[in-house]
Structures are given as structure tokens and as C-alpha cells.
C-alpha atoms as a PDB file:
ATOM      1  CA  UNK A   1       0.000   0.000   0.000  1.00  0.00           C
ATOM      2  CA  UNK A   2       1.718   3.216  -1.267  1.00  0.00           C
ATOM      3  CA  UNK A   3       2.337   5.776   1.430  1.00  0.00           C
ATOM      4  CA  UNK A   4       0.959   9.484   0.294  1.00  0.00           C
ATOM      5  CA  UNK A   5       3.146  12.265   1.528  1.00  0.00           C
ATOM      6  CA  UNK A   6       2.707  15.736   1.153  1.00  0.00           C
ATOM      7  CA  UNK A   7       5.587  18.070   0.150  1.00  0.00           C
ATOM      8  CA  UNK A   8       7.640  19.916   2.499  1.00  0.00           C
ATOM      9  CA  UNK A   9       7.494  23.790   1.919  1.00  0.00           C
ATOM     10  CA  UNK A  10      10.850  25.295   1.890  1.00  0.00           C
ATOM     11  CA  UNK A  11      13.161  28.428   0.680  1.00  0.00           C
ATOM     12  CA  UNK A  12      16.471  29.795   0.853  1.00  0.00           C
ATOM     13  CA  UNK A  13      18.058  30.573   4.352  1.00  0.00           C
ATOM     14  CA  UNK A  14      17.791  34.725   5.011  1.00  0.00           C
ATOM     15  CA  UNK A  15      21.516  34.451   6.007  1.00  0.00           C
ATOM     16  CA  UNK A  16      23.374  31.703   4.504  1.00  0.00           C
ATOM     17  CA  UNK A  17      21.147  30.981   1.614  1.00  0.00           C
ATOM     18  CA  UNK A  18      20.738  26.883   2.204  1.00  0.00           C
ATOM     19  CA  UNK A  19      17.050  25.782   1.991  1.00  0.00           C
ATOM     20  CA  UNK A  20      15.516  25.364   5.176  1.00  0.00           C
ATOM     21  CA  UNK A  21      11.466  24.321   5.770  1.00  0.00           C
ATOM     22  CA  UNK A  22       9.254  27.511   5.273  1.00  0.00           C
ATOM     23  CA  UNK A  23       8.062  27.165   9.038  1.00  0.00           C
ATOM     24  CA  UNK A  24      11.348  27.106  10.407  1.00  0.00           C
ATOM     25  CA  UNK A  25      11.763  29.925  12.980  1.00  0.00           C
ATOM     26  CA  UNK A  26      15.915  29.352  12.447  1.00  0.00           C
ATOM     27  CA  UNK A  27      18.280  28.169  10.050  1.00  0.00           C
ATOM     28  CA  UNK A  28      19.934  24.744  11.059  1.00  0.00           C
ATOM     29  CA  UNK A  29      23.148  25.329   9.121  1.00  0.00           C
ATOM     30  CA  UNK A  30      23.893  29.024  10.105  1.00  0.00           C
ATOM     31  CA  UNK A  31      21.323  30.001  13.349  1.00  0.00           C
ATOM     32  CA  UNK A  32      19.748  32.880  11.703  1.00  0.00           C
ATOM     33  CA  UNK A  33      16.117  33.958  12.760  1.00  0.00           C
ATOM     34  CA  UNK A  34      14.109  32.936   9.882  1.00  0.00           C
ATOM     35  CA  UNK A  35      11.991  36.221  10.128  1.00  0.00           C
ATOM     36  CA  UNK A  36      11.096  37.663   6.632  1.00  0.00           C
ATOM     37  CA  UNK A  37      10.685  41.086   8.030  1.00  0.00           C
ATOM     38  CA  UNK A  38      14.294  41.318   9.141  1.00  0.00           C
ATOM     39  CA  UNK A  39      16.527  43.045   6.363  1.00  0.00           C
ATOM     40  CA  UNK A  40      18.993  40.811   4.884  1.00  0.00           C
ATOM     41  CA  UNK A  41      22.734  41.586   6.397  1.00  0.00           C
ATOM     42  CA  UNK A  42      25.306  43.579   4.623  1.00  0.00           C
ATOM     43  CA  UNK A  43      28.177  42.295   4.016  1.00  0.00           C
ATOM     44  CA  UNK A  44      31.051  44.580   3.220  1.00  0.00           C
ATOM     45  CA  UNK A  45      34.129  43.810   0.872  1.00  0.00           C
ATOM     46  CA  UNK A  46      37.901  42.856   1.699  1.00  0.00           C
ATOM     47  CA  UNK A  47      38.360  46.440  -0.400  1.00  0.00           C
ATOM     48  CA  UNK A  48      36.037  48.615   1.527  1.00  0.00           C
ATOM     49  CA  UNK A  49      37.246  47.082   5.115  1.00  0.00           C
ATOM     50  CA  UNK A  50      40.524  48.088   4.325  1.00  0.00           C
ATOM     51  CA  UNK A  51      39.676  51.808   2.751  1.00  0.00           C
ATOM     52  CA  UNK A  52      37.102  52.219   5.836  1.00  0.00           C
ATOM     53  CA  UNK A  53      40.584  51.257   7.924  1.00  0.00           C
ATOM     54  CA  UNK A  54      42.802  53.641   5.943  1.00  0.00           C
ATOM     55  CA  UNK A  55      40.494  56.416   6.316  1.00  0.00           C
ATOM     56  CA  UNK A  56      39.697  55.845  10.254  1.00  0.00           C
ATOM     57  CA  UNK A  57      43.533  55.387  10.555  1.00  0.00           C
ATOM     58  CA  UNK A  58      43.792  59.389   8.570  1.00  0.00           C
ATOM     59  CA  UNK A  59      41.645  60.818  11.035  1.00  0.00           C
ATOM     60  CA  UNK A  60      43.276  59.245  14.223  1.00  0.00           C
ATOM     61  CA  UNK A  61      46.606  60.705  13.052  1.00  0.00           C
ATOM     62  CA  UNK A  62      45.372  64.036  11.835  1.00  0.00           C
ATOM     63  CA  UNK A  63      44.058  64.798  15.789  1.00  0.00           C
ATOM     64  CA  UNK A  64      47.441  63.675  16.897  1.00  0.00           C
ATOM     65  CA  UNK A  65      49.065  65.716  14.903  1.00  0.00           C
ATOM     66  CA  UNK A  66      46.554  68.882  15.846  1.00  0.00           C
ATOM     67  CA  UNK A  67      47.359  67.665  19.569  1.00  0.00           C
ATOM     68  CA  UNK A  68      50.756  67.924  18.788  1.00  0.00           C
ATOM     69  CA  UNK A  69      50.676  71.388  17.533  1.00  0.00           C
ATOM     70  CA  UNK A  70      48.611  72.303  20.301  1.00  0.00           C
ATOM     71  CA  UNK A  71      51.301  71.011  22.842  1.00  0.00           C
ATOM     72  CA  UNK A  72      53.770  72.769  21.063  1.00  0.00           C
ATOM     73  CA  UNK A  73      52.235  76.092  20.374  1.00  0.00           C
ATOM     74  CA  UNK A  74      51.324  76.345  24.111  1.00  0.00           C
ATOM     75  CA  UNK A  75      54.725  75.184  25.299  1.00  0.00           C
ATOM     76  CA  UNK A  76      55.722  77.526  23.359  1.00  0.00           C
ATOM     77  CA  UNK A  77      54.070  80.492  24.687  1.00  0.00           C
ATOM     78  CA  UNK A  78      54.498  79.709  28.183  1.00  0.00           C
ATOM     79  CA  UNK A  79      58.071  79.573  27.637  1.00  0.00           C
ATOM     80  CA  UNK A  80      57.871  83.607  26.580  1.00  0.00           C
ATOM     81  CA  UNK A  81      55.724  84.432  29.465  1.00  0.00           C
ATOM     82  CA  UNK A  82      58.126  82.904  31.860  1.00  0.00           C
ATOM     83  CA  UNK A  83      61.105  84.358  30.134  1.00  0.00           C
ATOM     84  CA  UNK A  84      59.143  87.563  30.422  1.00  0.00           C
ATOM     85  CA  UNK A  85      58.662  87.306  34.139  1.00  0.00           C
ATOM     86  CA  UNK A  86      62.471  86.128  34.526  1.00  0.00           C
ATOM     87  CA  UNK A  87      63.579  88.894  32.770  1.00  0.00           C
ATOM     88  CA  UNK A  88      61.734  91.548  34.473  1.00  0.00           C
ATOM     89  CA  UNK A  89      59.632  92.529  32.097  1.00  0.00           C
ATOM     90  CA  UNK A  90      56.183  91.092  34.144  1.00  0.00           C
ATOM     91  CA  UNK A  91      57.617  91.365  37.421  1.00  0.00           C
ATOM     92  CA  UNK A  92      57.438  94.589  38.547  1.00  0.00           C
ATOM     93  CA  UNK A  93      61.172  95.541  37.520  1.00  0.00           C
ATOM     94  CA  UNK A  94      61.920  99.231  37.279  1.00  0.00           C
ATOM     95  CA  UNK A  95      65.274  98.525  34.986  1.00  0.00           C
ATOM     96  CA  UNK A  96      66.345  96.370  32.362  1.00  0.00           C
ATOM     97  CA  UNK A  97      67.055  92.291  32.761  1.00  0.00           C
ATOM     98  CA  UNK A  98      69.748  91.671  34.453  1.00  0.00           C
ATOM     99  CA  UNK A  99      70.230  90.725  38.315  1.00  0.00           C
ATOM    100  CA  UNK A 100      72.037  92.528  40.468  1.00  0.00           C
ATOM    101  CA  UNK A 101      75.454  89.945  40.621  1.00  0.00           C
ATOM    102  CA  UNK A 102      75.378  89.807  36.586  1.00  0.00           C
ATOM    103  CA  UNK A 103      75.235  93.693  36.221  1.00  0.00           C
ATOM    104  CA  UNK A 104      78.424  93.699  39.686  1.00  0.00           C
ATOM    105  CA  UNK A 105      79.948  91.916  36.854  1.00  0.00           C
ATOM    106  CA  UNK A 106      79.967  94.037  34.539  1.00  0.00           C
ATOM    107  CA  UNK A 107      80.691  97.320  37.050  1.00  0.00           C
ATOM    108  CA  UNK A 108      83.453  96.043  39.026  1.00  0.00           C
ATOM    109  CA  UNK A 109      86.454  96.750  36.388  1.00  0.00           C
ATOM    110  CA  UNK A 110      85.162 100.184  36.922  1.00  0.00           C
ATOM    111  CA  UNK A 111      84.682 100.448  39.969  1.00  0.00           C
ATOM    112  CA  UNK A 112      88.658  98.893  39.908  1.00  0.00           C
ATOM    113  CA  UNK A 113      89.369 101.315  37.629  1.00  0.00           C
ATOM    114  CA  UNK A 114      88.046 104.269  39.480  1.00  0.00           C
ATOM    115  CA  UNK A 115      89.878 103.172  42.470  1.00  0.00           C
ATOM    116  CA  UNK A 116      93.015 103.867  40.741  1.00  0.00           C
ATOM    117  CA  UNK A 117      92.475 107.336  39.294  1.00  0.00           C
ATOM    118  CA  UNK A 118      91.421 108.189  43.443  1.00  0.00           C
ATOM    119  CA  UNK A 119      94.170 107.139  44.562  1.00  0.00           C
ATOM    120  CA  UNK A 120      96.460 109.185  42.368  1.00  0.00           C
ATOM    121  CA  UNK A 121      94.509 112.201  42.980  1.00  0.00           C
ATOM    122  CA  UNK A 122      94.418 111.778  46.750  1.00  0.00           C
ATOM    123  CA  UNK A 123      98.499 111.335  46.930  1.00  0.00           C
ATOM    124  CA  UNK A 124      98.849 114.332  44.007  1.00  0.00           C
ATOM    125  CA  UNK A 125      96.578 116.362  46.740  1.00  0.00           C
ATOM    126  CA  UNK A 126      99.009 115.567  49.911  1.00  0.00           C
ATOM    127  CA  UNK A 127     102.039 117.032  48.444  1.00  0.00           C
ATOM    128  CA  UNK A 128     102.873 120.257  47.107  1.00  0.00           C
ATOM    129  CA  UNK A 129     103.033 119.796  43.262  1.00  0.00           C
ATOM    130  CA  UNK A 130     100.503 121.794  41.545  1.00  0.00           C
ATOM    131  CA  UNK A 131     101.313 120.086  38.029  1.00  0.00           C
ATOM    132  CA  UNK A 132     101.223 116.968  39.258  1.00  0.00           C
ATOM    133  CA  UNK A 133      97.803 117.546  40.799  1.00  0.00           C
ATOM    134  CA  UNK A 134      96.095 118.775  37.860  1.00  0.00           C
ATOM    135  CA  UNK A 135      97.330 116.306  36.035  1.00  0.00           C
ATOM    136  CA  UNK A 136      96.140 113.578  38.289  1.00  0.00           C
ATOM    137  CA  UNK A 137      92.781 115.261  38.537  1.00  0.00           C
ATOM    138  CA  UNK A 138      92.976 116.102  34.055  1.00  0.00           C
ATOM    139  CA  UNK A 139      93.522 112.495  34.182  1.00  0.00           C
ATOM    140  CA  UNK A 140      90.718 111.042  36.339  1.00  0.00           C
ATOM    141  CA  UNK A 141      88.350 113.417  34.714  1.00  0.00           C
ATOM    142  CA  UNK A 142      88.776 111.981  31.126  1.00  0.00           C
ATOM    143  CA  UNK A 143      89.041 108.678  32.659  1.00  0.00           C
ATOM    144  CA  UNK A 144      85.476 109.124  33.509  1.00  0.00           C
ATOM    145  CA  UNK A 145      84.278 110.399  30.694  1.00  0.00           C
ATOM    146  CA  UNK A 146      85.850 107.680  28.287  1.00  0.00           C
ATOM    147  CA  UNK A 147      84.101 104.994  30.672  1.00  0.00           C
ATOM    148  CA  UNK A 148      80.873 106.988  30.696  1.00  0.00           C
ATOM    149  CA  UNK A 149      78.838 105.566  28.044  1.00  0.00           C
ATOM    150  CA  UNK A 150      80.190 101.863  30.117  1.00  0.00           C
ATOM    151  CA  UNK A 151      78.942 103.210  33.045  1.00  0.00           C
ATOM    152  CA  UNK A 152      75.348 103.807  31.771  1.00  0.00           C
ATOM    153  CA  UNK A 153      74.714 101.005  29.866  1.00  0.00           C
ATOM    154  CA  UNK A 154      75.355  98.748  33.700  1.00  0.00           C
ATOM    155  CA  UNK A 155      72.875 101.104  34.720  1.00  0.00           C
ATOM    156  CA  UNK A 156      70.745 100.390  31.516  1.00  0.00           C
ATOM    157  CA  UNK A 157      71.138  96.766  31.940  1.00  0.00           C
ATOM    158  CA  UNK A 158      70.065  96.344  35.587  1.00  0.00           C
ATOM    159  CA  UNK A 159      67.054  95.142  36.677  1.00  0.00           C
ATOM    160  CA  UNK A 160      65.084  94.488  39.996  1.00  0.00           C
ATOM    161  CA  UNK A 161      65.916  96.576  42.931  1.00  0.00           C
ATOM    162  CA  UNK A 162      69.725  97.133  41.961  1.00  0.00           C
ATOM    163  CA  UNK A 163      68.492  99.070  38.837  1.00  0.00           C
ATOM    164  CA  UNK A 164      68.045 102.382  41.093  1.00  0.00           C
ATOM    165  CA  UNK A 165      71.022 101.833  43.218  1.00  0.00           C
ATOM    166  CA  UNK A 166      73.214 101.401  39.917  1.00  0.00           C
ATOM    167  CA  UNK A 167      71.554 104.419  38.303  1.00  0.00           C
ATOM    168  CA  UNK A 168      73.289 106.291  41.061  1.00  0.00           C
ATOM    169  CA  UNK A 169      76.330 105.107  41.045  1.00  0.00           C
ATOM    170  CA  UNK A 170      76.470 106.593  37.245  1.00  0.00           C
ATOM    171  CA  UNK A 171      75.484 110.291  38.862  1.00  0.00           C
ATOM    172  CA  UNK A 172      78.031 110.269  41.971  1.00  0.00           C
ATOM    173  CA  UNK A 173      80.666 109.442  39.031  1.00  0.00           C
ATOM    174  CA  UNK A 174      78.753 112.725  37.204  1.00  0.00           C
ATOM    175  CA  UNK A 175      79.518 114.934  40.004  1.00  0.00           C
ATOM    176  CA  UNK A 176      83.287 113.758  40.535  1.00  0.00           C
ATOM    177  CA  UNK A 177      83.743 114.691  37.175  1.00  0.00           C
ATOM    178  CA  UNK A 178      82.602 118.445  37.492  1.00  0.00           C
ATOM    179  CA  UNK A 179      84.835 118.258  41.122  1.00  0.00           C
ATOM    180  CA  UNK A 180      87.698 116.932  39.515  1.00  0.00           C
ATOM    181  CA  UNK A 181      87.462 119.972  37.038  1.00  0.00           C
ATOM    182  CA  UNK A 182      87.605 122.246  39.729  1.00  0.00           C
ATOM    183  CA  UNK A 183      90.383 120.750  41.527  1.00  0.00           C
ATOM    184  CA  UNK A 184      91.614 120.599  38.112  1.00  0.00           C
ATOM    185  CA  UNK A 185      91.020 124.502  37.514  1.00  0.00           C
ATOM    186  CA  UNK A 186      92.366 125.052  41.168  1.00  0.00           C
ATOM    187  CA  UNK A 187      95.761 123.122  40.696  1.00  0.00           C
ATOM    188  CA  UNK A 188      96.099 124.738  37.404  1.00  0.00           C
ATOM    189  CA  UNK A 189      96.395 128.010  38.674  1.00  0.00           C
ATOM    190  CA  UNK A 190      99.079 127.200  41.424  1.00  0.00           C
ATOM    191  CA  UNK A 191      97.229 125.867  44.198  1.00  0.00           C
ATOM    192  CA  UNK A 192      98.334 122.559  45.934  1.00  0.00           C
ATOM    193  CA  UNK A 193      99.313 121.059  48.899  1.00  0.00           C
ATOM    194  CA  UNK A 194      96.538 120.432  52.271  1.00  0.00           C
ATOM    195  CA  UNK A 195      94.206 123.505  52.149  1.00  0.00           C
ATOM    196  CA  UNK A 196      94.422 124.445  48.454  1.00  0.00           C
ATOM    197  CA  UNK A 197      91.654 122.191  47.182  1.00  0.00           C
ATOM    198  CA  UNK A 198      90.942 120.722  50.651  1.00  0.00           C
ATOM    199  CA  UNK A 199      86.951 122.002  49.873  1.00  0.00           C
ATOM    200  CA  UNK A 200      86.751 120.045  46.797  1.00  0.00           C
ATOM    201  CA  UNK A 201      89.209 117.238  47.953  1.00  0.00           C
ATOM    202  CA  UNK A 202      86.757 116.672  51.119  1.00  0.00           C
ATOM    203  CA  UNK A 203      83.765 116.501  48.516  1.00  0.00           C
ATOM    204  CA  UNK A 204      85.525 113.857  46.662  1.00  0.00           C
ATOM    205  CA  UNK A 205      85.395 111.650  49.637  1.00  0.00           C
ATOM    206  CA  UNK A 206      82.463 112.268  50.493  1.00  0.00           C
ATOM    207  CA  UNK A 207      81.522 111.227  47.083  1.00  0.00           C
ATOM    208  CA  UNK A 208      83.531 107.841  47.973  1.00  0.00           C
ATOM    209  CA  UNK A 209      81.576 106.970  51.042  1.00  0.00           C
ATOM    210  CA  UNK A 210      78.316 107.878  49.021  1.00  0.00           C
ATOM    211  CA  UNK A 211      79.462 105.256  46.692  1.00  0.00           C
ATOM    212  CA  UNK A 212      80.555 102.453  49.223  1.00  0.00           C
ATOM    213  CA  UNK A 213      77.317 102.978  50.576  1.00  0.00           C
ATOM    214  CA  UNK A 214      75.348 102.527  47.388  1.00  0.00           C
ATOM    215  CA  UNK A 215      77.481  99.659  46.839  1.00  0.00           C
ATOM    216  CA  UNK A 216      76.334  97.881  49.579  1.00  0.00           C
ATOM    217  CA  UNK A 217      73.242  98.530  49.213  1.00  0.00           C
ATOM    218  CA  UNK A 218      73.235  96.516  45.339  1.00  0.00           C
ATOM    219  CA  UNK A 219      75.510  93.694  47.866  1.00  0.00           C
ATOM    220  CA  UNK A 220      72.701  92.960  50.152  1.00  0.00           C
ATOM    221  CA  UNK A 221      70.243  93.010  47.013  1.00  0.00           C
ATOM    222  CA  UNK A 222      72.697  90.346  45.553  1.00  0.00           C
ATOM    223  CA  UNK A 223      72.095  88.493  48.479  1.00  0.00           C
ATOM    224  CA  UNK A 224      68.043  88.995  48.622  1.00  0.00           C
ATOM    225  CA  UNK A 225      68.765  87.212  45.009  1.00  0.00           C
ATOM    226  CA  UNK A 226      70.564  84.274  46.150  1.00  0.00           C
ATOM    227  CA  UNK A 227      74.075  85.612  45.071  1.00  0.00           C
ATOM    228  CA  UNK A 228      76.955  85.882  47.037  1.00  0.00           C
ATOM    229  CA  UNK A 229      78.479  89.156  47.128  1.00  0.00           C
ATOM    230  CA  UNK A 230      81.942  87.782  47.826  1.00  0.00           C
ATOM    231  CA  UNK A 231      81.603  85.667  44.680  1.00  0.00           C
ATOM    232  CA  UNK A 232      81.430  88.965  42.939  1.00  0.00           C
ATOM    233  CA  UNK A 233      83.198  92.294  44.475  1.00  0.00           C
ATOM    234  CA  UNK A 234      86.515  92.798  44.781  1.00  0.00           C
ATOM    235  CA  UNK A 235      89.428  94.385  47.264  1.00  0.00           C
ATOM    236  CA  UNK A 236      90.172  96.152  44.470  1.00  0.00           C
ATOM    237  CA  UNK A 237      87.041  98.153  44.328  1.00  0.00           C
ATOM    238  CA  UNK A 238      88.091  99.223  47.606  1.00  0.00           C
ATOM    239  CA  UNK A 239      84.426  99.083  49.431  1.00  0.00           C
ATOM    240  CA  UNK A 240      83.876  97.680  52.516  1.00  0.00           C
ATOM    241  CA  UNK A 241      80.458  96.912  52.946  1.00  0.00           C
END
């Protein structure tokens, strides 16, 4: 007796394509939900994985390189701003940029230098040799003018406190030029020996200790610094501080 059977309603898998029954709820090869509503996947190509790669790859290393800049142009900046602070120019400094030791530096051969020309002048003073005292005091004159335009520019250069303090040094060496001229003028016309420019010999050294005093004062600014004044000043300059 023949057996009738009925056939078995069936149609391509939604995801791997092999026929499965029509009232399958999954495919038995692959798993996928037999669900005819359910958009068929997408499946992308070796060629467009790898330009999709290429192209998320471009973007990741233009924002590094924009972070990069970014670094750069703010490291950057700060780096003026602190040199601007360090150099006086945002912190309240009344001179130029240097510190107090650095422009000592650059004064003490002067200072050395002066000490010489004083000297002369002062032993020139305790004898009795008119040309030799207007010589001394002709020559310790020009000596200061010559080192003038020296002078100023330490006075230029300074910064912080010491800018003042060196500005000041520059004007006592402006008035013992116009004393020297009149020790100058006085020796010139005969006068030497003690009493004959003792006036303007006495304002000289008052000038000095005006000086020594002004010098000390830029020593303890040294120090306020973190310099060492000893490190710096000289016997030579021939302040005591």
C-alpha cells in the first residue's frame, strides 16, 4: 500500500542561503532567525574594510598631529611668558634684565678702575706739586668720561631693585667729574698742597663713602637674590660693605 506524503514547503536561508522548511523559525546550518521582516545583512568587501581602515587610521593621526601642535604652540608660549617674568619685564622691575650679581659683573672693572684714578689724585693732593695735581685730577676726569657711556649702559642693563642703586652710582661718578674739574682749575692756577683744594678734595670723599654705601646697598640686594656678594666684588674696588 503506497504511502501518500505531502511536500515539504521550503526556501532559501535569510543568512546563509541553504534551503531550510518555510516554518522554520531558524536556520539549522547558520542560526539565523528565519523572520522575513528582518533586512537581509550587509556584508562589506575585503576592499572597503581596508579603505574604511585607511580612512579611520587618517583621522586618528590628523588629531594627533593637531594635539601635537597644540602642545607645542602652548609650550611655546608659556616659555615667553616665563622668560618675560624672569627677565623683568612682568615682574614689577623698574630697569632692564639683568640681576644685580650679573650687572656687579659688569661694574666692578670700573669700579677697579676708578679706584686707581682716586688714589692718584688723593696722593697728588698731599704734596705740594701743583702740576702733578692737575694732572692727576685732568687724568681722572677723562678717565670718567671715556668709561661713561660703560657706566650707563650697567645702569641700563640692571634690573630688579639694583636698577636704582646702579643708576646712582652713574650720577656720583657725574659729580666727581665736574669736582675733579675744579680741583683741576684750582691746581692749574698754582694751588696745591693740604688747604688748596681741601673744599673740593673733602667733597671727593664724600663722594667715595656715598658710593661704598650705594654699593652695599646693590651687595645685600645680591644676596636677597641668592648671590653671594663675595663671589662677585673685589678688594680692588676698595668698598667695605
Amino acid at each position: 500500500m503506497a504511502v501518500a506524503t505531502s511536500a515539504t514547503r521550503s526556501g532559501p536561508c535569510l543568512g546563509c542561503g541553504e534551503m531550510v522548511a518555510a516554518d522554520a523559525g531558524f536556520c539549522p546550518v547558520c542560526g539565523t532567525r528565519q523572520d522575513p521582516d528582518r533586512p537581509m545583512p550587509v556584508q562589506s568587501s575585503p576592499a572597503e574594510t581596508e579603505r574604511l581602515a585607511r580612512s579611520a587610521n587618517a583621522w586618528l593621526l590628523a588629531a594627533l598631529v593637531a594635539v601635537g601642535l597644540l602642545v607645542l604652540t602652548v609650550g611655546i608660549v608659556g616659555g615667553w611668558i616665563g622668560a618675560s617674568f624672569n627677565n623683568g619685564d612682568g615682574g614689577g622691575d623698574t630697569g632692564g634684565d639683568a640681576a644685580a650679581a650679573e650687572s656687579m659683573d659688569a661694574y666692578v672693572p670700573l669700579a677697579e678702575g676708578w679706584a686707581d684714578k682716586y688714589d692718584h689724585v688723593t696722593d697728588e693732593a698731599s704734596g705740594d706739586n701743583p702740576n702733578g695735581l692737575a694732572a692727576s685730577a685732568e687724568d681722572a676726569r677723562l678717565w670718567i668720561e671715556v668709561n661713561r657711556e660703560d657706566l650707563g649702559a650697567v645702569a641700563t642693563g640692571a634690573g630688579g631693585d639694583s636698577a636704582i642703586l646702579y643708576q646712582e652710582l652713574v650720577t656720583i661718578f657725574d659729580e666727581r667729574a665736574r669736582v675733579l674739574a675744579d680741583v683741576e682749575a684750582i691746581a692749574t692756577a698754582g694751588g696745591a698742597g693740604t688747604g688748596a683744594a681741601a673744599g673740593e678734595m673733602s667733597a671727593l670723599a664724600g663722594l667715595e663713602q656715598r658710593a661704598d654705601a650705594v654699593t652695599c646697598s646693590i651687595a645685600d640686594v645680591m644676596r636677597a637674590e641668592g648671590d653671594d656678594p663675595a663671589d662677585h666684588m673685589t678688594p680692588e674696588m676698595g668698598v667695605v660693605c
